[in-house]
Protein backbone atom coordinates (compact mmCIF):
# COMPACT_ATOMS: atom_id res chain seq x y z
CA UNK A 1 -160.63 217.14 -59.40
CA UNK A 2 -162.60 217.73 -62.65
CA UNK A 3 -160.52 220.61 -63.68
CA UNK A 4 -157.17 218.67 -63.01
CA UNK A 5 -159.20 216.43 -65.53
CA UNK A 6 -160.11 218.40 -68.14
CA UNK A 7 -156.55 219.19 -68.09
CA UNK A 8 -155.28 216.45 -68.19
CA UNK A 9 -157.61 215.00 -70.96
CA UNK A 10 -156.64 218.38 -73.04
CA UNK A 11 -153.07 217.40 -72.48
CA UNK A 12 -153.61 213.97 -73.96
CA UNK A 13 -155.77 215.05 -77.16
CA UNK A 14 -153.08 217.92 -77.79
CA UNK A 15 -150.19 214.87 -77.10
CA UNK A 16 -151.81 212.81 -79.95
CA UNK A 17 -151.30 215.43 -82.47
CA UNK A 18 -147.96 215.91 -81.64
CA UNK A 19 -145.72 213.19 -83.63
CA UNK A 20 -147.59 211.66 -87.02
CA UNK A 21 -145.89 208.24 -85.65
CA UNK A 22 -147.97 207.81 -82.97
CA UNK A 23 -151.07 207.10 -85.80
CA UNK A 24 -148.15 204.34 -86.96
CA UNK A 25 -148.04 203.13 -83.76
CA UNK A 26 -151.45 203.21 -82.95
CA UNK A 27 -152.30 201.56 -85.90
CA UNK A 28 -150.22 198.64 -85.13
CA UNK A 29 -151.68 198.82 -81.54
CA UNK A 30 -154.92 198.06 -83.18
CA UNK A 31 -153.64 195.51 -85.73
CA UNK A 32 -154.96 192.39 -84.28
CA UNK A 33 -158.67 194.19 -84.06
CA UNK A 34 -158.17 195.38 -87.39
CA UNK A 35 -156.83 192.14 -89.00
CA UNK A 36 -159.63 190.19 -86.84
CA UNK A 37 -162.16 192.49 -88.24
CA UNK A 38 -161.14 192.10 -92.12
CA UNK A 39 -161.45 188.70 -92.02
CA UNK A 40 -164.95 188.72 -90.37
CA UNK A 41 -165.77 191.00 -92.76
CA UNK A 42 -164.65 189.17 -95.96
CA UNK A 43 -166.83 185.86 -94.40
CA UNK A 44 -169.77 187.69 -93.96
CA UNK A 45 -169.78 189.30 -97.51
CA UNK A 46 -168.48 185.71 -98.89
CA UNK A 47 -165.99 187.32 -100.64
CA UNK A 48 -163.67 184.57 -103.05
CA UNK A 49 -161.24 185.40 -100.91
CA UNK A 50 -161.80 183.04 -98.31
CA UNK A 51 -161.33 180.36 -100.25
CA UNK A 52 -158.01 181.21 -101.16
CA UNK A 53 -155.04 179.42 -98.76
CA UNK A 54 -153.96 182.41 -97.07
CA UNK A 55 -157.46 182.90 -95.70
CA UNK A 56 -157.51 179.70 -94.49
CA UNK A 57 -154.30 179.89 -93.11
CA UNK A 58 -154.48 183.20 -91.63
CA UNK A 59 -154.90 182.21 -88.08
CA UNK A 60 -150.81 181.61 -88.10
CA UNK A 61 -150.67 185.60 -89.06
CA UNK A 62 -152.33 186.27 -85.34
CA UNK A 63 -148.82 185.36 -83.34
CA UNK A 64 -147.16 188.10 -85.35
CA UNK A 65 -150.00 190.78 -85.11
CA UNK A 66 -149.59 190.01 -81.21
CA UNK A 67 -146.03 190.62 -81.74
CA UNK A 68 -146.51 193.84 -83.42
CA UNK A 69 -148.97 195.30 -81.45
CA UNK A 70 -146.92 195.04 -78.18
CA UNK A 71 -144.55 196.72 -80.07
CA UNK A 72 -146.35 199.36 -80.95
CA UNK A 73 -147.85 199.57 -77.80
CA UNK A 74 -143.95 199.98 -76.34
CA UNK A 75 -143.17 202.74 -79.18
CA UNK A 76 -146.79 204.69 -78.11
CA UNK A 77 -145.81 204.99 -74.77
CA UNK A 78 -142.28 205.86 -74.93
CA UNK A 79 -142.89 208.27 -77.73
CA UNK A 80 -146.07 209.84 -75.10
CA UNK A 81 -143.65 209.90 -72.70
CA UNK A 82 -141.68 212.37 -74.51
CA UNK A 83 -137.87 211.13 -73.92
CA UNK A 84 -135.10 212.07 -75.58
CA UNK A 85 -133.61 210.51 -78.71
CA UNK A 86 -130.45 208.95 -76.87
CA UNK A 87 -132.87 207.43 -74.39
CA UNK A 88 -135.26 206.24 -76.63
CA UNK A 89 -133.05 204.49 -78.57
CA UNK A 90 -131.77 202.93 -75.17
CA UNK A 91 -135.37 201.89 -74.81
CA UNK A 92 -135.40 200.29 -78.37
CA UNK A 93 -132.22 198.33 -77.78
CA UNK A 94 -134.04 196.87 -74.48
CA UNK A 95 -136.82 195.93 -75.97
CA UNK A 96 -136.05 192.58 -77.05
CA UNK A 97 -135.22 191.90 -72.84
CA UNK A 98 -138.49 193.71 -72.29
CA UNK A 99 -140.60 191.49 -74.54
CA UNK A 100 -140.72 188.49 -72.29
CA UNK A 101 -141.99 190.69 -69.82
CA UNK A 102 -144.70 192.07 -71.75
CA UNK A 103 -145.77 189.10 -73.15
CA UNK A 104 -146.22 187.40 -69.75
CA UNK A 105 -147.63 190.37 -68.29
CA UNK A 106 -150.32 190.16 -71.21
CA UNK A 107 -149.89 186.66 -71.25
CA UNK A 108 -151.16 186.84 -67.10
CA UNK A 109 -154.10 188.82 -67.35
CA UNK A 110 -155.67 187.39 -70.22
CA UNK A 111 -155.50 183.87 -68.66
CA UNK A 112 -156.99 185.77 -65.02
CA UNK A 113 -159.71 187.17 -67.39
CA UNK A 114 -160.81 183.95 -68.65
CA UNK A 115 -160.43 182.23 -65.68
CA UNK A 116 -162.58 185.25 -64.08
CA UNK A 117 -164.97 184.35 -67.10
CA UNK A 118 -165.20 180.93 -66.67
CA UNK A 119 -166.12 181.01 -63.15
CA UNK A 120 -168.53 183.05 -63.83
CA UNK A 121 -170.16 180.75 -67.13
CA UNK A 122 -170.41 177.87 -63.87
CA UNK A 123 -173.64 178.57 -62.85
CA UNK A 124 -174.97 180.12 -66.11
CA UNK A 125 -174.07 176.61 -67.93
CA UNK A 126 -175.30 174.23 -64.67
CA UNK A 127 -178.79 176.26 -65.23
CA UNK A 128 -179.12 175.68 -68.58
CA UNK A 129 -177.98 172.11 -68.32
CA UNK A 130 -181.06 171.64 -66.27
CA UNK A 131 -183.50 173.88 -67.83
CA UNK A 132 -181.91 174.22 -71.38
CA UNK A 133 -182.83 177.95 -71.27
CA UNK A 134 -180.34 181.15 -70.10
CA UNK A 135 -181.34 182.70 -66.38
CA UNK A 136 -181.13 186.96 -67.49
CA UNK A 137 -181.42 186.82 -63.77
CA UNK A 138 -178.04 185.03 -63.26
CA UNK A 139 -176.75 186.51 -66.84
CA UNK A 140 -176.76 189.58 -65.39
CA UNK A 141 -175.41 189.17 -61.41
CA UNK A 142 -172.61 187.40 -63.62
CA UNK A 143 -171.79 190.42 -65.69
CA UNK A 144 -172.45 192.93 -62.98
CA UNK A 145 -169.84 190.89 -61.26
CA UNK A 146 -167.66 190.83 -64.34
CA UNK A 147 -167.48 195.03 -64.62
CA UNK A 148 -165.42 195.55 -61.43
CA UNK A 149 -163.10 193.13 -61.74
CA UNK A 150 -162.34 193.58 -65.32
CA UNK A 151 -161.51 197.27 -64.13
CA UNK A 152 -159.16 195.77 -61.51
CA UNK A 153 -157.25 193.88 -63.65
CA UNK A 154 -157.16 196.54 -67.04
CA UNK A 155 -155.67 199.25 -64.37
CA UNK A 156 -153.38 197.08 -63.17
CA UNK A 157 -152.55 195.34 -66.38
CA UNK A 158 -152.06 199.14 -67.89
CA UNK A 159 -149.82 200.55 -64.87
CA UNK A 160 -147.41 197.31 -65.14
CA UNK A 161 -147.64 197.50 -68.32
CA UNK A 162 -145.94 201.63 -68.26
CA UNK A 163 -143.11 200.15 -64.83
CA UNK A 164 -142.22 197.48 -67.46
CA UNK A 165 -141.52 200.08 -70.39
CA UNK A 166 -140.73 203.35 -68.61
CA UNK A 167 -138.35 201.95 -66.33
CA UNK A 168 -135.54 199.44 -65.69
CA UNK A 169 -137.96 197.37 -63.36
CA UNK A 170 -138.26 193.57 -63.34
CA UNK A 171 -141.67 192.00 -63.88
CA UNK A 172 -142.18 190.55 -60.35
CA UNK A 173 -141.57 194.82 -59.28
CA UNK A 174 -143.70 196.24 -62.39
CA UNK A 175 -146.48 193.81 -61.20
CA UNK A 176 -146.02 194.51 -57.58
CA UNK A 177 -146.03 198.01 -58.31
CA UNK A 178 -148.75 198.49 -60.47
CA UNK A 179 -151.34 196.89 -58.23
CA UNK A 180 -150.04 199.35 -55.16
CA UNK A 181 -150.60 202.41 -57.17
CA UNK A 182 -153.84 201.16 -58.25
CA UNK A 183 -154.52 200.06 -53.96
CA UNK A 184 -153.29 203.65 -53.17
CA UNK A 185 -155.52 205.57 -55.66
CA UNK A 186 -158.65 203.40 -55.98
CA UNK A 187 -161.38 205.37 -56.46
CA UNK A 188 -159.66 208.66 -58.52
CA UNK A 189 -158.47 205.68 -60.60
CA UNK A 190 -162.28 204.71 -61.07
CA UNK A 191 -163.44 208.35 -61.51
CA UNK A 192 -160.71 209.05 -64.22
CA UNK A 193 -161.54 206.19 -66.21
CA UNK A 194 -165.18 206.63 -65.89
CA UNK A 195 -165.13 210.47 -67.02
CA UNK A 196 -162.82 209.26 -70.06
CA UNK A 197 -164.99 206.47 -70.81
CA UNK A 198 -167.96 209.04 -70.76
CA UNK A 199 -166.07 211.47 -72.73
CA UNK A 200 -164.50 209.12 -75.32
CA UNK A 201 -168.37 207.42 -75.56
CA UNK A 202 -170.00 210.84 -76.49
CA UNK A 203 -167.03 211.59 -79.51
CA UNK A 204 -168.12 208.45 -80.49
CA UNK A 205 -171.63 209.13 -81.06
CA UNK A 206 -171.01 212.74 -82.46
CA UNK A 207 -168.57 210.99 -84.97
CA UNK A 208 -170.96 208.01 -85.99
CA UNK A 209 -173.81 210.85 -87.08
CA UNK A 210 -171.54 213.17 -88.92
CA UNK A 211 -169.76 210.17 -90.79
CA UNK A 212 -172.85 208.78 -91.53
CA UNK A 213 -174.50 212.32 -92.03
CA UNK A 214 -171.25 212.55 -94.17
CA UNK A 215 -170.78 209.49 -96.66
CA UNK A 216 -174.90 209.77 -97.63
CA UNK A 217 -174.44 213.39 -98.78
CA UNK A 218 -171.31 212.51 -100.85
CA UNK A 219 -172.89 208.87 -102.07
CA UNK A 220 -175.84 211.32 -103.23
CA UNK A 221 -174.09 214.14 -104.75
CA UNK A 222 -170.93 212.29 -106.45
CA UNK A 223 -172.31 208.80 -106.70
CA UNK A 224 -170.10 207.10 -104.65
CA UNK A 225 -169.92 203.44 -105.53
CA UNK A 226 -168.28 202.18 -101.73
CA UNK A 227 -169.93 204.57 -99.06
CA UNK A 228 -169.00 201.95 -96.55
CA UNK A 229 -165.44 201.28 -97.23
CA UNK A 230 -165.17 205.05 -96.73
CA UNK A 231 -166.80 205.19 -93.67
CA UNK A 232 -164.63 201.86 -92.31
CA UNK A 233 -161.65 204.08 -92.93
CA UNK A 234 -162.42 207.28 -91.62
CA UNK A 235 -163.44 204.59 -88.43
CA UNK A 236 -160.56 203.12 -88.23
CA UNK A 237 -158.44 206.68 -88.00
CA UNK A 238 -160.84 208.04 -85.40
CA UNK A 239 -160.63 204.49 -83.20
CA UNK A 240 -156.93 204.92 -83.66
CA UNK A 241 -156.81 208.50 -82.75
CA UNK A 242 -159.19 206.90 -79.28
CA UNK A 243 -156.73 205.03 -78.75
CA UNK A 244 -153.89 207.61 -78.60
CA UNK A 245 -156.17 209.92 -76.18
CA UNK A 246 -156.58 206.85 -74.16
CA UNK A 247 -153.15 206.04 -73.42
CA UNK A 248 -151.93 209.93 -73.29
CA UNK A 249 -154.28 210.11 -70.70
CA UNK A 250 -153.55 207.20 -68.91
CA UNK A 251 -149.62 207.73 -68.98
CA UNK A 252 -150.40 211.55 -67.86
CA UNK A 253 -152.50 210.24 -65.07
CA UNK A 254 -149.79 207.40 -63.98
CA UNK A 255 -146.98 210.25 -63.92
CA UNK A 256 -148.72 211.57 -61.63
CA UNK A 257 -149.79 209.41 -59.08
CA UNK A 258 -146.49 207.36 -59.44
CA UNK A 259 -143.88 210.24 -59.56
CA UNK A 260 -143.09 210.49 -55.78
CA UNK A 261 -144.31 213.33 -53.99
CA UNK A 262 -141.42 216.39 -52.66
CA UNK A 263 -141.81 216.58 -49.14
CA UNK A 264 -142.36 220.11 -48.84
CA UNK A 265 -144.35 220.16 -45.83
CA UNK A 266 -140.81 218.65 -43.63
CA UNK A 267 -138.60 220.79 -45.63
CA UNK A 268 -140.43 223.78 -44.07
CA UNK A 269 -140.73 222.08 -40.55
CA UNK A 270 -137.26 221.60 -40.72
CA UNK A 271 -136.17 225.56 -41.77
CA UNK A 272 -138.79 226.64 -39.48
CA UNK A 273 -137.48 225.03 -36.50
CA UNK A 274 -133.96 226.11 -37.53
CA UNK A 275 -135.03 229.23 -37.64
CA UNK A 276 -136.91 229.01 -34.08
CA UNK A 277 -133.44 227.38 -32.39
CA UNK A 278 -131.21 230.67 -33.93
CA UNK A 279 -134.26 233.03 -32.09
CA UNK A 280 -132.31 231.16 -28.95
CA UNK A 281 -128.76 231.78 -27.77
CA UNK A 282 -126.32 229.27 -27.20
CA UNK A 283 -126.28 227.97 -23.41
């Protein structure tokens, strides 16, 4: 199993450098975060900008980053996925049909999530009703509780998410079939994801001490008047190329425990029978 990893996750950082779209696509993937982010950021540096109407307003923007980043997300995988030009563009004429179901299907899981959330806040809030203080006893039996079944529901989420775009499914089948691949293949689904995780965490560090390493050897030798803005946007590439690798490796890994198995073991039960009842002569 690990080197059938490694493979794979050399298959998906090799994929992401394969089309310069997919950083276009990516990008727009991560286009809520982004836009999210660069608003935060202007209020905490009170820039004059949030004054202005269109910060103020900029909450009705978030509908249309939604929009756009399912789209995106649609384009990533069908470009990963490698299909041909007359398909894709089959693909792009269905996506207006497949919208509905990707919105729902998103639309689903975050409302399980907070749902899953709340349920969980019940006994945190009745504490501190009582006590006015937080239990870290309860805090964390709440998120320990939290971690599996936020895995559940990302797999599944993730494998409906590729039936809905890869195929001519409905979203009742997509659903249906994304939580049977993830009931057949529990636990390599859990090791997968925990070796990328791992993986993906340590290119994170090694990235955060050479950009940092990075922007205060150039702010020292050239006098660089916005070391941060630099090091946002050299961020924002690398969480964009994360994202990529991610879903490479996820669409790799779904391929391969969706794509039905040949059954080779009854083809050669059947030829070597056949060739056991021609050892015998006719009666």
């Amino acid at each position: 199993m690990r080197k059938k990893f490694f493979k794979t996750f050399f298959q998906a950082c090799s994929d992401s450098f394969s089309n310069p779209l997919l950083f276009w696509y990516g990008f727009l993937l991560f286009f809520p975060i982004t836009t999210g982010y660069f608003l935060v950021f202007l209020f905490a540096n009170n820039s004059p900008w949030v004054s202005s109407p269109l910060y103020t307003n900029s909450i009705f923007f978030f509908p249309l980053t939604f929009i756009l980043s399912l789209w995106g997300k649609n384009k990533l995988i069908l470009s990963l996925d490698s299909l041909s030009k007359k398909k894709e563009k089959k693909k792009e004429a269905r996506f207006l049909q497949k919208f509905f179901s990707l919105f729902r299907l998103s639309f689903l899981f975050f409302f399980l999530s907070f749902v899953v959330i709340l349920i969980l806040s019940m006994p945190l809030s009745m504490y501190w009703a009582n006590t006015k203080e937080i239990s870290s006893t309860l805090f964390a039996l709440a998120f320990v509780t939290y971690l599996p079944i936020s895995f559940i529901l990302f797999l599944v989420e993730e494998f409906s998410f590729f039936y809905i775009s890869l195929s001519e499914l409905s979203f009742r089948s997509a659903l249906e079939n994304g939580a049977r691949i993830f009931l057949k293949y529990p636990w390599v689904s859990a090791l997968y994801c925990f070796f990328l995780f791992l993986i993906l965490s340590v290119f994170t560090f090694f990235f955060n001490i050479g950009m940092l390493g990075i922007v205060a050897l150039l702010q020292k030798k050239t006098a660089l008047q916005n070391p941060e803005a630099s090091f946002l946007l050299l961020a924002l590439l690398f969480a964009i190329w994360i994202i990529i690798v991610k879903h490479a490796f996820y669409i790799i890994f779904f391929k391969e425990i969706a794509t039905p198995k040949e059954p080779t073991t009854k083809l050669k039960e059947d030829v070597l029978l056949e060739t056991t009842l021609k050892d015998f002569p006719p009666a």
